[in-house]
Protein backbone atom coordinates (compact mmCIF):
# COMPACT_ATOMS: atom_id res chain seq x y z
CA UNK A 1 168.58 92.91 33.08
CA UNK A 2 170.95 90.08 31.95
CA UNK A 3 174.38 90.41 30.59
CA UNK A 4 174.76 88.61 27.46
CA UNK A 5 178.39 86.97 28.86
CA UNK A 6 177.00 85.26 31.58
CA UNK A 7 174.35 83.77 29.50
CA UNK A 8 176.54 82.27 27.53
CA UNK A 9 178.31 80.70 30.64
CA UNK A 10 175.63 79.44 31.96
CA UNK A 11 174.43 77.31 28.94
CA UNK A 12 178.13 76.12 28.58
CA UNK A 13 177.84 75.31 32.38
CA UNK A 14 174.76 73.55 31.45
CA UNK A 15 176.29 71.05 29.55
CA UNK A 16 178.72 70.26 31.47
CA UNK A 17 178.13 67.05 33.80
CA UNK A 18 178.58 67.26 37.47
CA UNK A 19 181.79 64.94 37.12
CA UNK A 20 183.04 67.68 34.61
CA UNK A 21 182.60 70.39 37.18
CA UNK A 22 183.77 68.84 40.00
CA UNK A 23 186.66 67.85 37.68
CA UNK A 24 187.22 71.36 36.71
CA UNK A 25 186.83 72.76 39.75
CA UNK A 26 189.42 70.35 41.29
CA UNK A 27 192.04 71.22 38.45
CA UNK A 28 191.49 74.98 39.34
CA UNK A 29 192.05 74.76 42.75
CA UNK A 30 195.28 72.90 42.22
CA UNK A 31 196.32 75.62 40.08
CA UNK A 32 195.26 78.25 42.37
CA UNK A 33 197.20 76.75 45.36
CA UNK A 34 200.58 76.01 42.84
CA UNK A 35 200.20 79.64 41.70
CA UNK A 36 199.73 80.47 45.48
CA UNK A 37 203.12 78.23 46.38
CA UNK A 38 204.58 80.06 43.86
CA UNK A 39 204.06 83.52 44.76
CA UNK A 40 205.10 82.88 48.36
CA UNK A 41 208.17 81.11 47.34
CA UNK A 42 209.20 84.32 44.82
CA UNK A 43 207.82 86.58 48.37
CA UNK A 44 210.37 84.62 50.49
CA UNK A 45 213.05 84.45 47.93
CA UNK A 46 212.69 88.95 48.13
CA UNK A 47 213.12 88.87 52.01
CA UNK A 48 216.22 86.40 52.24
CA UNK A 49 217.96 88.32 49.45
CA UNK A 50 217.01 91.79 51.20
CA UNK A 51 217.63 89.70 54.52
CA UNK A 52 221.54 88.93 53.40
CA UNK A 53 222.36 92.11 51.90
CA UNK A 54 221.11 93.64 55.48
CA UNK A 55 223.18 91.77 57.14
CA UNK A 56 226.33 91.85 55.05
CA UNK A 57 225.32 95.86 54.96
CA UNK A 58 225.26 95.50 59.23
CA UNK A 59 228.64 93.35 59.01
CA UNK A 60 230.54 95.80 57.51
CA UNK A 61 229.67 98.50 59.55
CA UNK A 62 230.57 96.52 62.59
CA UNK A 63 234.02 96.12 60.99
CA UNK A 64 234.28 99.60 60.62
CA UNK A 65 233.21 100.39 64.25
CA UNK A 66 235.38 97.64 65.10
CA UNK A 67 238.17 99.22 63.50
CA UNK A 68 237.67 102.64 64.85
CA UNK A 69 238.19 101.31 68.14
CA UNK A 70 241.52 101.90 68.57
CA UNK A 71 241.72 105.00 66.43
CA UNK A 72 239.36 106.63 68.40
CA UNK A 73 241.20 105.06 72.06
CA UNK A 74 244.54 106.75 70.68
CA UNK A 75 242.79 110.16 70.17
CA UNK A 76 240.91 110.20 73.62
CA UNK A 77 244.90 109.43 75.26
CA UNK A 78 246.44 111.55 73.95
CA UNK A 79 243.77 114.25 74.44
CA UNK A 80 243.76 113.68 77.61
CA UNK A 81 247.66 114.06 77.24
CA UNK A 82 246.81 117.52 75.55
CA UNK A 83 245.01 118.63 79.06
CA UNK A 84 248.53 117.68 80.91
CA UNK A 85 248.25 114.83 82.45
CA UNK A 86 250.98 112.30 82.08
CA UNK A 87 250.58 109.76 79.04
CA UNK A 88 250.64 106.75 80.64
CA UNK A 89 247.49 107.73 83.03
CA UNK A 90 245.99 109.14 79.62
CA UNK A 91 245.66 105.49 78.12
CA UNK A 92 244.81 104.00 81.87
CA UNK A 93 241.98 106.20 81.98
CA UNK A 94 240.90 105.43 78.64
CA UNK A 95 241.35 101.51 79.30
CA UNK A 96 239.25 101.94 82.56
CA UNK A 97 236.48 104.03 80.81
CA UNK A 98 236.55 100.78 78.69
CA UNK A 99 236.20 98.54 81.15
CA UNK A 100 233.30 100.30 83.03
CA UNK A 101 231.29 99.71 79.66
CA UNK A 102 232.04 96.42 79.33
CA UNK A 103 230.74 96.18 83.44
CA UNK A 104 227.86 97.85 82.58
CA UNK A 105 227.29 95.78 79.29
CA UNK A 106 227.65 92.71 81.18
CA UNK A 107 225.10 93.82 83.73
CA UNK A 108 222.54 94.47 81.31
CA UNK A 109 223.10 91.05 80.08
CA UNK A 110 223.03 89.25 82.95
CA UNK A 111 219.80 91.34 84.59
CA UNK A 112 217.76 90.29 80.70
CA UNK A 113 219.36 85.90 81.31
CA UNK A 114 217.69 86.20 84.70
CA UNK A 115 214.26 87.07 83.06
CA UNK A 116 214.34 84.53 81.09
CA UNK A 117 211.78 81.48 81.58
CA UNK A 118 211.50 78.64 80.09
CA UNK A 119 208.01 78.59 77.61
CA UNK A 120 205.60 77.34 80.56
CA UNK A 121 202.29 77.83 78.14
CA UNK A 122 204.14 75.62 75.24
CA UNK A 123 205.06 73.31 78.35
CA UNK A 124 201.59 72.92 79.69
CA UNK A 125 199.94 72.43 76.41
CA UNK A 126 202.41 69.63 75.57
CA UNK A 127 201.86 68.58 79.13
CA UNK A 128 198.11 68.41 77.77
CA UNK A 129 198.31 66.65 75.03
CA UNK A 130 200.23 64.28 76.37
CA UNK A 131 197.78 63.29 79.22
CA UNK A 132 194.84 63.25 76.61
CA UNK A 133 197.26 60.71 74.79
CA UNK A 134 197.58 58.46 77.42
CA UNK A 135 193.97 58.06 77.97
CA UNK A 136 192.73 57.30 74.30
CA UNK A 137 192.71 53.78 73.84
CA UNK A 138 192.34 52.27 69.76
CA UNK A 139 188.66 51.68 68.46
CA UNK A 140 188.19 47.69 68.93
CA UNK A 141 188.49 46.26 65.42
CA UNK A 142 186.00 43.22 64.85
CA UNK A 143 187.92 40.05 63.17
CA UNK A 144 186.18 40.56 59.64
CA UNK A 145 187.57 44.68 59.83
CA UNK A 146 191.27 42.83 60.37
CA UNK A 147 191.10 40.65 56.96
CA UNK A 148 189.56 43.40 54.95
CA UNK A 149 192.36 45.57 55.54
């Protein structure tokens, strides 16, 4: 069974010289790798724009929880002020209970900049490369290569 549309590109393809293929072919390859540019260019222009409004979003709400802060510090004092203890030890309790995070935040951090290493496999392959360098010597050039060029 044949199907009457591709017999009708293969006699057009039959007149076509080799030239005018190759020619063709090249022309839609460049337009399949511009159209290709494209579409990653409009995929990337998406992810920065959902990218900023993510972090603008996350920027605000650390304003807010920045703000809160203190709101939230005055209710816990004066809470504890509620259960009877004096108001001055009320806030010094809540100031300490602030510092202890901030201890235990800054142990965290310091325990994860002790693991890190410096990339040793990046290292070592440059390392590589470099030593392969050093041994490659140019291709001797005879005098009648040196003119033609």
């Amino acid at each position: 069974m044949s199907d009457p549309g591709n017999s009708t590109v293969n006699a057009v393809g039959a007149d076509r010289s080799l030239g005018q293929l190759v020619a063709s072919a090249t022309a839609e390859m460049s337009a399949l790798v511009h159209d290709e540019i494209a579409l990653a260019k409009a995929e990337l222009r998406q992810d920065v724009k959902r990218g900023a409004i993510g972090g603008t979003a996350i920027t605000i709400a650390g304003v807010f929880v920045l703000f809160s802060l203190p709101v939230l510090s005055f209710a816990a004092a004066y809470g504890i002020h509620n259960l009877g203890l004096g108001l001055a030890w009320s806030f010094l309790i809540v100031g300490g209970a602030f510092l202890a995070l901030a201890g235990l935040a800054a142990l965290l951090a310091v325990t994860k900049f002790k693991k890190v290493k410096p990339p040793e496999r990046s290292i070592a392959s440059a390392k590589q490369t470099a030593a392969v360098l050093q041994n490659v010597k140019p291709h001797p050039r005879s005098a009648q290569d040196r003119v033609s060029v």
